[in-house]
PDB file of N, CA and C in Angstrom:
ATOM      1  N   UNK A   1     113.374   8.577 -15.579  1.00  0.00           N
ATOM      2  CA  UNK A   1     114.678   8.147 -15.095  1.00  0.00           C
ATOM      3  C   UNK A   1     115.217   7.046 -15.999  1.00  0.00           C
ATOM      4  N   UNK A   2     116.361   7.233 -16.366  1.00  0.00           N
ATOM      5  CA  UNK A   2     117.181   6.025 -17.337  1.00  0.00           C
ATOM      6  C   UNK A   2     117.628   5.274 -16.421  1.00  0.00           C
ATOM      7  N   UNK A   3     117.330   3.860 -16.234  1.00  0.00           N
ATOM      8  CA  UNK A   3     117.297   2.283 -16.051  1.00  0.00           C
ATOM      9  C   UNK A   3     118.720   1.965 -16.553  1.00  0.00           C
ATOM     10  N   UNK A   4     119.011   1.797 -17.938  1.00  0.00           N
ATOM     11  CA  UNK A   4     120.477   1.018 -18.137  1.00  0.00           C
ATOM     12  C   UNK A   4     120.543   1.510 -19.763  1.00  0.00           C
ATOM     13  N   UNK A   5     121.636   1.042 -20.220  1.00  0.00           N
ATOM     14  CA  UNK A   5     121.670   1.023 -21.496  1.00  0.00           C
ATOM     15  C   UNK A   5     121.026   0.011 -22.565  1.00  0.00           C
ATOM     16  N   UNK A   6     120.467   0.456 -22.923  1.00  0.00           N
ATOM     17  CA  UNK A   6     119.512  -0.894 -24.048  1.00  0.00           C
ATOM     18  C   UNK A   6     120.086  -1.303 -25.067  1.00  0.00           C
ATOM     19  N   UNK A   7     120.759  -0.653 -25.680  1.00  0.00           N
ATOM     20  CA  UNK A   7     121.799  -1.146 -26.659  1.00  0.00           C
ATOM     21  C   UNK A   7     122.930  -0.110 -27.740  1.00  0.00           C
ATOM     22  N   UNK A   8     123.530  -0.696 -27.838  1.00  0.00           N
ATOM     23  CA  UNK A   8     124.474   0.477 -28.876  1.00  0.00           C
ATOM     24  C   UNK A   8     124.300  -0.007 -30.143  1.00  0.00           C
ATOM     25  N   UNK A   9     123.929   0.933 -31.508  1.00  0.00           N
ATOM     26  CA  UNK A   9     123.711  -0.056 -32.984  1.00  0.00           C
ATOM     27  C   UNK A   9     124.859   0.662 -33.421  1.00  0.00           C
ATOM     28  N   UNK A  10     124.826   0.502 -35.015  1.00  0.00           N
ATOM     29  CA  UNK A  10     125.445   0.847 -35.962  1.00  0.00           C
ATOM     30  C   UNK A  10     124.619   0.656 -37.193  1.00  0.00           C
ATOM     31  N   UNK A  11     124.367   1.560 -37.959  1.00  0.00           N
ATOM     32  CA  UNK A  11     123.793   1.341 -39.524  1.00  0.00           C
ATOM     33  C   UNK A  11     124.759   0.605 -40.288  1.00  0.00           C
ATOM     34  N   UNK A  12     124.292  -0.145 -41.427  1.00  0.00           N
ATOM     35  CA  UNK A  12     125.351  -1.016 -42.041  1.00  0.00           C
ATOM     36  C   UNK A  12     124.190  -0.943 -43.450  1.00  0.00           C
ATOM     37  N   UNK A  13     125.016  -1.412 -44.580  1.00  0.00           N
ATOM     38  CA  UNK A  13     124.051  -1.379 -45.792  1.00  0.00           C
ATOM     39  C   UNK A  13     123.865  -2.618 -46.442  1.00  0.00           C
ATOM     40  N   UNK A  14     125.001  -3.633 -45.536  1.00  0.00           N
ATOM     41  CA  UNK A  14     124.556  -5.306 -45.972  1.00  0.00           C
ATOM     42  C   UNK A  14     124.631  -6.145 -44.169  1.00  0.00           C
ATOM     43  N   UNK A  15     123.832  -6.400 -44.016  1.00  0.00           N
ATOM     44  CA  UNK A  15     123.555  -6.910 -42.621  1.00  0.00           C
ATOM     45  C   UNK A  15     124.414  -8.079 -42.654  1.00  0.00           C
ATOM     46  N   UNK A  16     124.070  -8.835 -43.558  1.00  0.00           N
ATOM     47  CA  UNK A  16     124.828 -10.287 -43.615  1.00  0.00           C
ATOM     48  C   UNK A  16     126.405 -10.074 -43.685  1.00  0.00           C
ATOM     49  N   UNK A  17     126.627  -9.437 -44.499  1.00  0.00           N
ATOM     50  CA  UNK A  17     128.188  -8.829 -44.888  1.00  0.00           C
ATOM     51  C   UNK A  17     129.018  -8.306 -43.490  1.00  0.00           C
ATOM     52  N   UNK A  18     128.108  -7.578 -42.480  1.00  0.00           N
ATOM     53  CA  UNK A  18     128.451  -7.019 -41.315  1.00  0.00           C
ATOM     54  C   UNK A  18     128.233  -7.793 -40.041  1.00  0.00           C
ATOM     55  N   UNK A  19     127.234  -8.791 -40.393  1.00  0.00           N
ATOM     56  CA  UNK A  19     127.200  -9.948 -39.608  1.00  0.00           C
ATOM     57  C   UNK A  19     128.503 -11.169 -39.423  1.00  0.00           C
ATOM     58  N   UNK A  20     129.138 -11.266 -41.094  1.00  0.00           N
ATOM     59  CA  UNK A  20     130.316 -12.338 -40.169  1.00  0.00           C
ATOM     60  C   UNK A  20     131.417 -11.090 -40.285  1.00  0.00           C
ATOM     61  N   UNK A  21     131.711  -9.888 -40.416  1.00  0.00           N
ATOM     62  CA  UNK A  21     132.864  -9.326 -39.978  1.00  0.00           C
ATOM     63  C   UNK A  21     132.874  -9.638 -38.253  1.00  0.00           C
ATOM     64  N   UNK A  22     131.833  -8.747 -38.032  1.00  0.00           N
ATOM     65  CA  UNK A  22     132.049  -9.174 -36.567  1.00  0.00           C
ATOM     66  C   UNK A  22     131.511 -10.201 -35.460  1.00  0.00           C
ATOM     67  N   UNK A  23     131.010 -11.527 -36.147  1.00  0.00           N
ATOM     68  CA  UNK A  23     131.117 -12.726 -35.884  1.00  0.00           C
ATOM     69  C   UNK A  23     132.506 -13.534 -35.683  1.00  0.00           C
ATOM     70  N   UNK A  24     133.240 -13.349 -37.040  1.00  0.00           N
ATOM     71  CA  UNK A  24     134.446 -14.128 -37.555  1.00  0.00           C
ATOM     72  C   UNK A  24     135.649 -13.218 -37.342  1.00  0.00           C
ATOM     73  N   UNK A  25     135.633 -12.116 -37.633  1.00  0.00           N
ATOM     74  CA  UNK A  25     136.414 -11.649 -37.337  1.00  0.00           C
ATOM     75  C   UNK A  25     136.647 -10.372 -35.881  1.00  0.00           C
ATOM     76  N   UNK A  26     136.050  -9.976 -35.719  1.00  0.00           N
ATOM     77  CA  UNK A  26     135.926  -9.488 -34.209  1.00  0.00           C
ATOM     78  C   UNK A  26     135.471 -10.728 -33.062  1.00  0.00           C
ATOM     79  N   UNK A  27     135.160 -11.438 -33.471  1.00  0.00           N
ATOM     80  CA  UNK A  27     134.395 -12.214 -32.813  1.00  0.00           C
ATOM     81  C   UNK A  27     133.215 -12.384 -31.415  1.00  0.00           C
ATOM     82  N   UNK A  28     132.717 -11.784 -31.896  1.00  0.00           N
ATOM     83  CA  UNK A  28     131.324 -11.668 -31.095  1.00  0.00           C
ATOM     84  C   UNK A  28     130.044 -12.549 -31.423  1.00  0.00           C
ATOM     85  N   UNK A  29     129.471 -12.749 -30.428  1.00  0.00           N
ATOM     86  CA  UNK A  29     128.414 -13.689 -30.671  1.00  0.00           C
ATOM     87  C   UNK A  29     127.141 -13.212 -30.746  1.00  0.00           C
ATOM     88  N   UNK A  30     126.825 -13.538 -31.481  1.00  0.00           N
ATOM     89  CA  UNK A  30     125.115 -13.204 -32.388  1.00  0.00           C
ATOM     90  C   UNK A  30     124.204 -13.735 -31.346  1.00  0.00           C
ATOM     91  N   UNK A  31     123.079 -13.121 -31.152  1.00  0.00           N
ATOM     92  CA  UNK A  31     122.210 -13.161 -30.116  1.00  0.00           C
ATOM     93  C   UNK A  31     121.134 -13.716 -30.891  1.00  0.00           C
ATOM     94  N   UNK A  32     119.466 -14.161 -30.362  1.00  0.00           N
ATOM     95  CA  UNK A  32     118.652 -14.829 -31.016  1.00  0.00           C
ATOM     96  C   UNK A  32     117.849 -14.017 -32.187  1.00  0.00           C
ATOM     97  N   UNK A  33     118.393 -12.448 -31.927  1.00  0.00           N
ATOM     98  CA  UNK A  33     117.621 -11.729 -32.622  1.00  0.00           C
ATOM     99  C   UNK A  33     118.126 -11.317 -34.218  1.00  0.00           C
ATOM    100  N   UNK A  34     117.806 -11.907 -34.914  1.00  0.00           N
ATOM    101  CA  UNK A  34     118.500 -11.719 -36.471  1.00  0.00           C
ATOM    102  C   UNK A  34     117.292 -11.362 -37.699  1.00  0.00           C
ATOM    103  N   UNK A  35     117.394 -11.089 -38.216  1.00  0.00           N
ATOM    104  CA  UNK A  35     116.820 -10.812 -39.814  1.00  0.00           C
ATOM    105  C   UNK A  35     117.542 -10.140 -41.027  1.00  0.00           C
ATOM    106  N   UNK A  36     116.962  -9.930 -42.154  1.00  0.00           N
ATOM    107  CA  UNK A  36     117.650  -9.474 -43.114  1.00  0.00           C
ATOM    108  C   UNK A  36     118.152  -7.925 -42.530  1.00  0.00           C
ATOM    109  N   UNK A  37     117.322  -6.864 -42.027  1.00  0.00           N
ATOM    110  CA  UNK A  37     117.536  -6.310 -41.780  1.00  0.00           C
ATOM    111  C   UNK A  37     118.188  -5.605 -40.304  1.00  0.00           C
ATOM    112  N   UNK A  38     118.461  -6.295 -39.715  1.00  0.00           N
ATOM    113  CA  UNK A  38     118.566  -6.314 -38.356  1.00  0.00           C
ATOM    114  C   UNK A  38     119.592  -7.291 -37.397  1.00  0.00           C
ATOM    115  N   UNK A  39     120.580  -7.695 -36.861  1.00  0.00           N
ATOM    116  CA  UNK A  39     121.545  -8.598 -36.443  1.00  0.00           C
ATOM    117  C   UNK A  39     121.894  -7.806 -34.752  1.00  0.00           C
ATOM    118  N   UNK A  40     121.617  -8.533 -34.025  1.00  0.00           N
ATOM    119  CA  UNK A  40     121.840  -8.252 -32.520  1.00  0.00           C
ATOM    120  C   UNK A  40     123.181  -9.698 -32.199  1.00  0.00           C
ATOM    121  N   UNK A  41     123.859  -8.796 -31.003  1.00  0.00           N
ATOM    122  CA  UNK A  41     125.035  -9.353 -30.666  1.00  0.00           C
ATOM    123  C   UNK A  41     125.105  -9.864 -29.152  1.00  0.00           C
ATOM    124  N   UNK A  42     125.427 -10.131 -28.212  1.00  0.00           N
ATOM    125  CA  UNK A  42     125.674 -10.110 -27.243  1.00  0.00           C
ATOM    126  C   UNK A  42     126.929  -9.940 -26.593  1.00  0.00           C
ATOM    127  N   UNK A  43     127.164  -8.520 -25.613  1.00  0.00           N
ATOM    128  CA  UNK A  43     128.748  -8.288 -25.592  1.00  0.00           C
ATOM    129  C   UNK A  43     128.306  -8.233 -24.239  1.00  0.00           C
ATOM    130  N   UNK A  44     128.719  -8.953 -23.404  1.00  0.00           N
ATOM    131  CA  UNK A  44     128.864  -9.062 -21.816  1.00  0.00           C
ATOM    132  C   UNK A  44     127.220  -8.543 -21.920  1.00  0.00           C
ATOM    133  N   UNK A  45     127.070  -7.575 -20.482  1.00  0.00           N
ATOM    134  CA  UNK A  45     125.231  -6.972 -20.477  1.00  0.00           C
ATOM    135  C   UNK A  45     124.716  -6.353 -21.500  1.00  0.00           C
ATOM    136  N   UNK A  46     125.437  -5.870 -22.342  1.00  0.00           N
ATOM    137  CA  UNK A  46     125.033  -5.108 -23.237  1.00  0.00           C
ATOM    138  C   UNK A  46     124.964  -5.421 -24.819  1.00  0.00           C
ATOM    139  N   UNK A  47     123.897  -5.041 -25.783  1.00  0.00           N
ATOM    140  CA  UNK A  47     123.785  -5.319 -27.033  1.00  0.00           C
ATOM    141  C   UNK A  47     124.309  -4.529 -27.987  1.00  0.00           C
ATOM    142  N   UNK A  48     124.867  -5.379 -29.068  1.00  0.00           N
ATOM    143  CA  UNK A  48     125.707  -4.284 -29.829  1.00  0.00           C
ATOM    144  C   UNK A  48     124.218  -4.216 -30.991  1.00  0.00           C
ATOM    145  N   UNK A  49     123.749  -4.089 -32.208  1.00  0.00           N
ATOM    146  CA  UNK A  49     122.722  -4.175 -33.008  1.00  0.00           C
ATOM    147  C   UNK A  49     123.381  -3.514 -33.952  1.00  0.00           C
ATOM    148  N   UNK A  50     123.039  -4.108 -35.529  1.00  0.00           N
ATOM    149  CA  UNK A  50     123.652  -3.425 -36.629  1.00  0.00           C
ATOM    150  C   UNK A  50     122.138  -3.587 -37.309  1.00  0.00           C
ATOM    151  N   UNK A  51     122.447  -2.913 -38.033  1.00  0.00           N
ATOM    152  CA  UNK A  51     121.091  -2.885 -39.450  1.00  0.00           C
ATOM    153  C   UNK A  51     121.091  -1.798 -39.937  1.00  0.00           C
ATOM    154  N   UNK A  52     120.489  -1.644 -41.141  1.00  0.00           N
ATOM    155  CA  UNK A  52     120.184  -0.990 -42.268  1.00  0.00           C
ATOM    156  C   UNK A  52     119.449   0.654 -41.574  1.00  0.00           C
ATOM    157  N   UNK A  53     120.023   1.277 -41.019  1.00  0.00           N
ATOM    158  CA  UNK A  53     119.778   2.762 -40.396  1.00  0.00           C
ATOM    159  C   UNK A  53     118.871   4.033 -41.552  1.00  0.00           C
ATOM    160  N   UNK A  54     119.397   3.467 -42.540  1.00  0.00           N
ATOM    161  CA  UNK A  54     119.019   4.702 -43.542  1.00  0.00           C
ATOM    162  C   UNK A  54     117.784   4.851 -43.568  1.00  0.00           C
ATOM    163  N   UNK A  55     116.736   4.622 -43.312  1.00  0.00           N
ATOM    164  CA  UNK A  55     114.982   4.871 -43.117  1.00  0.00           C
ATOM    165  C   UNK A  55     115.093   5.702 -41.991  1.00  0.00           C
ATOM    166  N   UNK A  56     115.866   5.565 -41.006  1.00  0.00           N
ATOM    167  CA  UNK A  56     115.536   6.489 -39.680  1.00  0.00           C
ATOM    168  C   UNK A  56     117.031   7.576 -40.002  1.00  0.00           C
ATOM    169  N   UNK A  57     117.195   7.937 -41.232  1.00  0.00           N
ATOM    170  CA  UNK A  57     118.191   8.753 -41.305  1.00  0.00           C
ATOM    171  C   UNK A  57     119.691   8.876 -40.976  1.00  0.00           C
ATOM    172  N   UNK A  58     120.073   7.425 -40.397  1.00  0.00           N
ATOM    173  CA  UNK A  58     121.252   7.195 -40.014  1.00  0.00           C
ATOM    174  C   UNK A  58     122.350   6.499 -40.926  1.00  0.00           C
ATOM    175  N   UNK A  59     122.468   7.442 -42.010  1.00  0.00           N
ATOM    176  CA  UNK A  59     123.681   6.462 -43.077  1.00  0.00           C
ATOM    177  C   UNK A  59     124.463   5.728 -42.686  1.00  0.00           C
ATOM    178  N   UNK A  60     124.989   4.762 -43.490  1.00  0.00           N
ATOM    179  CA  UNK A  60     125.327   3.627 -43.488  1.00  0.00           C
ATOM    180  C   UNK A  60     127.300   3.771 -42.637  1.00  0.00           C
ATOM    181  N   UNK A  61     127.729   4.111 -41.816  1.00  0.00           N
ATOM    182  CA  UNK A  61     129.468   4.390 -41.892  1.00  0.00           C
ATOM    183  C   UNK A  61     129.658   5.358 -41.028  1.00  0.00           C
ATOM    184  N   UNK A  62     128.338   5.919 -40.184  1.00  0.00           N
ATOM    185  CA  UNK A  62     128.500   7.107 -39.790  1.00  0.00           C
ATOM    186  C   UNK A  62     128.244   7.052 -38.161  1.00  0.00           C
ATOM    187  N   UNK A  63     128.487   5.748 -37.862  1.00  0.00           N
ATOM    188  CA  UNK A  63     128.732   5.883 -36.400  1.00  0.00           C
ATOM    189  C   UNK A  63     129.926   5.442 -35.699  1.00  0.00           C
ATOM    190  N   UNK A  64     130.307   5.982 -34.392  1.00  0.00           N
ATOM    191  CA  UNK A  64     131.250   5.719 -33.433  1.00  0.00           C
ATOM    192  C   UNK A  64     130.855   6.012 -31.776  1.00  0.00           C
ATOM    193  N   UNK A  65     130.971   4.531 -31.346  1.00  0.00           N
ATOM    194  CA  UNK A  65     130.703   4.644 -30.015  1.00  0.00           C
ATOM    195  C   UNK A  65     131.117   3.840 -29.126  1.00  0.00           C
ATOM    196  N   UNK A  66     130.995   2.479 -29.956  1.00  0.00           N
ATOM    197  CA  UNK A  66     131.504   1.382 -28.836  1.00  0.00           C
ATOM    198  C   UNK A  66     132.884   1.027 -28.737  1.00  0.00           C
ATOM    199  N   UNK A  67     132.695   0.710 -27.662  1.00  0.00           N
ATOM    200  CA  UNK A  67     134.678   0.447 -27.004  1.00  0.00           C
ATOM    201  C   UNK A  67     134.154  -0.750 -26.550  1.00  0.00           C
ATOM    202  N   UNK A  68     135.314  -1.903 -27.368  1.00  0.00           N
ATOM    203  CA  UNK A  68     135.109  -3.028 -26.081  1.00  0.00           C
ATOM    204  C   UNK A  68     136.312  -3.907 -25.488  1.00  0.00           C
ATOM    205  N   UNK A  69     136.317  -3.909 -24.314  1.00  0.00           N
ATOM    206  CA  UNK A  69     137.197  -4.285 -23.507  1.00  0.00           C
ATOM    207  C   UNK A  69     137.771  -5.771 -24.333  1.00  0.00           C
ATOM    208  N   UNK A  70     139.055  -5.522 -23.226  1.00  0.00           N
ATOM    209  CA  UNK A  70     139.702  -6.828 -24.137  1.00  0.00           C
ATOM    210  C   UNK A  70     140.945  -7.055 -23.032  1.00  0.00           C
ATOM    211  N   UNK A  71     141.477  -8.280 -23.160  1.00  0.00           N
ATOM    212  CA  UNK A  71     142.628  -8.527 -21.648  1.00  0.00           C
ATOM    213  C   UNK A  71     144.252  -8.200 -22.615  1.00  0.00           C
ATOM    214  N   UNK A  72     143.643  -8.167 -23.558  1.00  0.00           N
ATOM    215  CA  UNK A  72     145.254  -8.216 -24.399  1.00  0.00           C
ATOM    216  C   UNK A  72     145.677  -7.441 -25.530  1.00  0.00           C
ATOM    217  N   UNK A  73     145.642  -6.167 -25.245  1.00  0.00           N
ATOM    218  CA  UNK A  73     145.217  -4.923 -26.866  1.00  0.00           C
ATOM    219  C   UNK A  73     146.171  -5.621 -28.143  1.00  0.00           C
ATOM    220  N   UNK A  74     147.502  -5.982 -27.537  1.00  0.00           N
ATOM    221  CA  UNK A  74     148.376  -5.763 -28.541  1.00  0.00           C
ATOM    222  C   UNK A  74     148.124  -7.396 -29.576  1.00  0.00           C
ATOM    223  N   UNK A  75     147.919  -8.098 -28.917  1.00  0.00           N
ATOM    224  CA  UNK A  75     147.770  -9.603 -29.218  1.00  0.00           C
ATOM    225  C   UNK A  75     145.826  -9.516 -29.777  1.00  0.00           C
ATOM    226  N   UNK A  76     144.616  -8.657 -29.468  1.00  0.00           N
ATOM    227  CA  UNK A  76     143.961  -8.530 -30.507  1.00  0.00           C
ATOM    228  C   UNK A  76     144.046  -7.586 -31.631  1.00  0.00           C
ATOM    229  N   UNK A  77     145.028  -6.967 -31.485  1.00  0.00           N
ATOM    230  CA  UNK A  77     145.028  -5.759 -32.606  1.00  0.00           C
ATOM    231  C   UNK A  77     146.013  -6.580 -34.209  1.00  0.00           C
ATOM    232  N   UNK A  78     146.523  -7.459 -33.325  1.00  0.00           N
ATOM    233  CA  UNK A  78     147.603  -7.970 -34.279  1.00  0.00           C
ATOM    234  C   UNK A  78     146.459  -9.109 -35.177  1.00  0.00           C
ATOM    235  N   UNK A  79     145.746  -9.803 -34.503  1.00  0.00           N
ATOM    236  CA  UNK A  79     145.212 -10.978 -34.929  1.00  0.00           C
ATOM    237  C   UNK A  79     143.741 -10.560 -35.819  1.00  0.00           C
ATOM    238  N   UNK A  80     143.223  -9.197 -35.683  1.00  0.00           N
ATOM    239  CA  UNK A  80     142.456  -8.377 -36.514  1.00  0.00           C
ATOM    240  C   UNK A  80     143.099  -8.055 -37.487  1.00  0.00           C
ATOM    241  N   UNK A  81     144.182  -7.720 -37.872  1.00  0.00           N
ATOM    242  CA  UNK A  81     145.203  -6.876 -38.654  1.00  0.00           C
ATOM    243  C   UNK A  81     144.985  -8.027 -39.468  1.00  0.00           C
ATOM    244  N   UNK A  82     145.151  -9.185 -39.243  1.00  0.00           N
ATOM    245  CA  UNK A  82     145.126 -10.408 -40.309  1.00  0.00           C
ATOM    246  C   UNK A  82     144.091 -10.599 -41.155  1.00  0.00           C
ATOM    247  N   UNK A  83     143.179 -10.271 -40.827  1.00  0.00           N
ATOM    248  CA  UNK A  83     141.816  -9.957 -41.728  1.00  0.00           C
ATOM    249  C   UNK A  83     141.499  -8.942 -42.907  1.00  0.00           C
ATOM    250  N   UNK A  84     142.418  -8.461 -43.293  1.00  0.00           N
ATOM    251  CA  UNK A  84     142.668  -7.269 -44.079  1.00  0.00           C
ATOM    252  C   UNK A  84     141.748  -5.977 -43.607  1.00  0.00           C
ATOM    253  N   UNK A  85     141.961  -5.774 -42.206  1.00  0.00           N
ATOM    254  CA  UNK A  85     140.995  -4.765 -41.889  1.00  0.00           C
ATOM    255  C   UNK A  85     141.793  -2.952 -41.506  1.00  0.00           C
ATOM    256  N   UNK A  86     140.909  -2.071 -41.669  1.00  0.00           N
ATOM    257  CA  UNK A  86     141.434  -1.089 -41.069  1.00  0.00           C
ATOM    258  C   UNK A  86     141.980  -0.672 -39.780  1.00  0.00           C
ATOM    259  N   UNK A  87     142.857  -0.716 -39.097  1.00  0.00           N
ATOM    260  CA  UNK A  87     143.118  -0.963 -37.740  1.00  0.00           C
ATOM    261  C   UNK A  87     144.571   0.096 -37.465  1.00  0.00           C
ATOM    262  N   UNK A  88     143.741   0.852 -36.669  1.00  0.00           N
ATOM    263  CA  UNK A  88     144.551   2.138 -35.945  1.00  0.00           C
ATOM    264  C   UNK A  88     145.785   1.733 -35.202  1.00  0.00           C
ATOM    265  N   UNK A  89     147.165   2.314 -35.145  1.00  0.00           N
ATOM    266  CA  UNK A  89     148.162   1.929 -34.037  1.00  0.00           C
ATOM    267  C   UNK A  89     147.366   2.564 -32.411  1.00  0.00           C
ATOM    268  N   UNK A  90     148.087   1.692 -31.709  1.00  0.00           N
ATOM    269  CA  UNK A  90     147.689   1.689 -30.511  1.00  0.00           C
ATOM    270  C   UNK A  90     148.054   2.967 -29.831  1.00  0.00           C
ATOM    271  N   UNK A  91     147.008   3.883 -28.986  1.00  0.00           N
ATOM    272  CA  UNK A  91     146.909   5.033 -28.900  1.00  0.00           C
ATOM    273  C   UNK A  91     147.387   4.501 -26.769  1.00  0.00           C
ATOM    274  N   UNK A  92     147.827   5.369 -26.052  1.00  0.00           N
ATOM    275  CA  UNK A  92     147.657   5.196 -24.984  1.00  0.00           C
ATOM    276  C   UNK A  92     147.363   6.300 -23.718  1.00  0.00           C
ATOM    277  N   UNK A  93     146.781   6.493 -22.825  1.00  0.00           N
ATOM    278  CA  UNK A  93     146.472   6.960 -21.846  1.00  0.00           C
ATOM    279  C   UNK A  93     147.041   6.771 -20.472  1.00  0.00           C
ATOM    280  N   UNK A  94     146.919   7.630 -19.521  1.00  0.00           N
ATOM    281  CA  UNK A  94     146.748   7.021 -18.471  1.00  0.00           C
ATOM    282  C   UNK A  94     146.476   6.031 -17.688  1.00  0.00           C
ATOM    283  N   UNK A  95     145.287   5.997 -18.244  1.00  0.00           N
ATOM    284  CA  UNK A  95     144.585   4.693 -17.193  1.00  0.00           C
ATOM    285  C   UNK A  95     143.876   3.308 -18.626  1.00  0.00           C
ATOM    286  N   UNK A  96     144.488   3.679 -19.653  1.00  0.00           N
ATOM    287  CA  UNK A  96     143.638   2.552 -20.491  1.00  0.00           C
ATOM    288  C   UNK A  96     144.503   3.169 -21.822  1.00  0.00           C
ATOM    289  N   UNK A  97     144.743   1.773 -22.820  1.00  0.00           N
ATOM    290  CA  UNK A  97     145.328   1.939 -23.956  1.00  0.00           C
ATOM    291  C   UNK A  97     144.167   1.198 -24.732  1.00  0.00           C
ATOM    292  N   UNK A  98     144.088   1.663 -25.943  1.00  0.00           N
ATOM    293  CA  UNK A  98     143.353   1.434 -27.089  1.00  0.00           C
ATOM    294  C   UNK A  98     143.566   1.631 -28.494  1.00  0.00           C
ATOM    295  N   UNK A  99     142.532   1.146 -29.724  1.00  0.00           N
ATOM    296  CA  UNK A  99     143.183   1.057 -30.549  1.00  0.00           C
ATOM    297  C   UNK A  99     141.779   1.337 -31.808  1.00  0.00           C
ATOM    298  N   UNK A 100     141.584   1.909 -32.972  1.00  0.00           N
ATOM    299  CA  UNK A 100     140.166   2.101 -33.204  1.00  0.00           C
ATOM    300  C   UNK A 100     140.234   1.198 -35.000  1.00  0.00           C
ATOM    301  N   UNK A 101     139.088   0.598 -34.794  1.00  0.00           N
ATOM    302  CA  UNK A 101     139.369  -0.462 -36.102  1.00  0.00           C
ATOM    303  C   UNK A 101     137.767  -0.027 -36.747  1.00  0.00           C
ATOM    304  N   UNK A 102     137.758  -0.078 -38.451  1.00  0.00           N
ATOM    305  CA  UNK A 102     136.985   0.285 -39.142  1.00  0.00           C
ATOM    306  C   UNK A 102     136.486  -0.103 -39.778  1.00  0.00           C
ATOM    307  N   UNK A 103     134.799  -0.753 -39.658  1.00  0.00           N
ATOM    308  CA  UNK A 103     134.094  -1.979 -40.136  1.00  0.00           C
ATOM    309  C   UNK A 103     133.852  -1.932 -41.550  1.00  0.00           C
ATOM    310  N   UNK A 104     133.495  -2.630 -42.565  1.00  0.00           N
ATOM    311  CA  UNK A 104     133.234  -2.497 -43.738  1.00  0.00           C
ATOM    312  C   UNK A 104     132.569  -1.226 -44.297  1.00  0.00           C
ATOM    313  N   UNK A 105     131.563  -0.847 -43.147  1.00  0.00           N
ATOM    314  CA  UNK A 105     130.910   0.080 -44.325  1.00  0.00           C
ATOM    315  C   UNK A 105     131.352   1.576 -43.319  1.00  0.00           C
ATOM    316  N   UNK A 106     132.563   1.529 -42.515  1.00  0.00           N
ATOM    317  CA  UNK A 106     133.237   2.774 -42.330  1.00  0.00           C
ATOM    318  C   UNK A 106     132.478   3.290 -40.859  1.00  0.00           C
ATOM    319  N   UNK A 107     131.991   2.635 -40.273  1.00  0.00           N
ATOM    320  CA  UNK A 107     132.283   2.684 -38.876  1.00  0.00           C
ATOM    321  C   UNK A 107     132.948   2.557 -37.880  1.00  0.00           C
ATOM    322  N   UNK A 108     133.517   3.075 -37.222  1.00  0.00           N
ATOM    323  CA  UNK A 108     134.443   3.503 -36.172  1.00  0.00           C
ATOM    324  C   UNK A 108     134.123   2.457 -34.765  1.00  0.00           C
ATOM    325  N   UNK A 109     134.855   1.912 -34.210  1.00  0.00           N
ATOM    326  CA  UNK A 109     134.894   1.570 -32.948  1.00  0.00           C
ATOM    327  C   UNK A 109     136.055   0.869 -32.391  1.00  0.00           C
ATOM    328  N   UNK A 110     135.745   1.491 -30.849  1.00  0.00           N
ATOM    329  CA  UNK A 110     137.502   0.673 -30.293  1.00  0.00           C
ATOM    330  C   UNK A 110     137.759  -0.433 -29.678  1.00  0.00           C
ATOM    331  N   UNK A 111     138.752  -1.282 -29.874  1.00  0.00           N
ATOM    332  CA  UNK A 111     139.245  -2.374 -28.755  1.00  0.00           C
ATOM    333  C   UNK A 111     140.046  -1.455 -27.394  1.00  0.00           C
ATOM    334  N   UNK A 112     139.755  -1.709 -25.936  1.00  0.00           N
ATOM    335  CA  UNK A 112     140.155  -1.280 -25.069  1.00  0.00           C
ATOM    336  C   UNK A 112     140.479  -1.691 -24.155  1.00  0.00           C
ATOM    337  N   UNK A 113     141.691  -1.643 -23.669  1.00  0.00           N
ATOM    338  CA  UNK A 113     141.877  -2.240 -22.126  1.00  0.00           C
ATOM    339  C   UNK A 113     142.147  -1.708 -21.067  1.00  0.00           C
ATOM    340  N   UNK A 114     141.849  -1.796 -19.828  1.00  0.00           N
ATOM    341  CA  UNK A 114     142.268  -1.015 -18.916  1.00  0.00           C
ATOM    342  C   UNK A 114     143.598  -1.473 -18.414  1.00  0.00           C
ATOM    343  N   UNK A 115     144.175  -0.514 -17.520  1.00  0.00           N
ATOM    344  CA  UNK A 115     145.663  -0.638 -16.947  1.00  0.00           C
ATOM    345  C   UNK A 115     145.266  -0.994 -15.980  1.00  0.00           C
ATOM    346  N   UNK A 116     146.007  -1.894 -15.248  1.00  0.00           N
ATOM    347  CA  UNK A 116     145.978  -2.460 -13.965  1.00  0.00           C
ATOM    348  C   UNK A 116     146.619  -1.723 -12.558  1.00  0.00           C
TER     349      UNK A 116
END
């Protein structure tokens, strides 16, 4: 039986390099667990983890999964945009608008908010 989610990663091919994108510029906070190869995050209950994937076959650019909530899409999409980053126009739904931004080494993930 699955318990909870243990964490969501991403392969990256410079840890440090992918460490202050989304330190400094996503801004998320780094958890106690770090090394050259390896950088854990803390996003509300859940861990985001980046590192060097390619030994367990997971190239470096080739994931998409995490969505993370946010109270204000349009006001973080704008203030990412300032970072010279890749950053999708804002897509919308029904019940939640979002927006998908693309980390250095070409990983995919979204800022999301729900509708009230």
């Amino acid at each position: 039986m699955i318990k909870e989610l243990a964490f969501v990663a991403y392969s990256v091919k410079d840890v440090p390099r992918s460490l202050a994108f989304y330190r400094d510029v996503i801004g998320l906070k780094p958890s106690g667990l770090a090394s050259d190869n390896w950088m854990e995050f803390d996003v509300g209950g859940t861990t985001l983890g980046i590192g060097n994937g390619e030994s367990l076959g997971i190239p470096a650019g080739s994931c998409f999964s995490a969505a993370f909530e946010v109270d204000d899409i349009s006001a973080e999409r704008e203030r990412i945009m300032t970072h010279d980053v890749t950053v999708e126009d804002i897509w919308d739904s029904p019940v939640c608008r979002g927006c998908f931004i693309t980390d250095p080494d070409g990983n995919r993930f979204a800022l999301h908010q729900r509708k009230q």
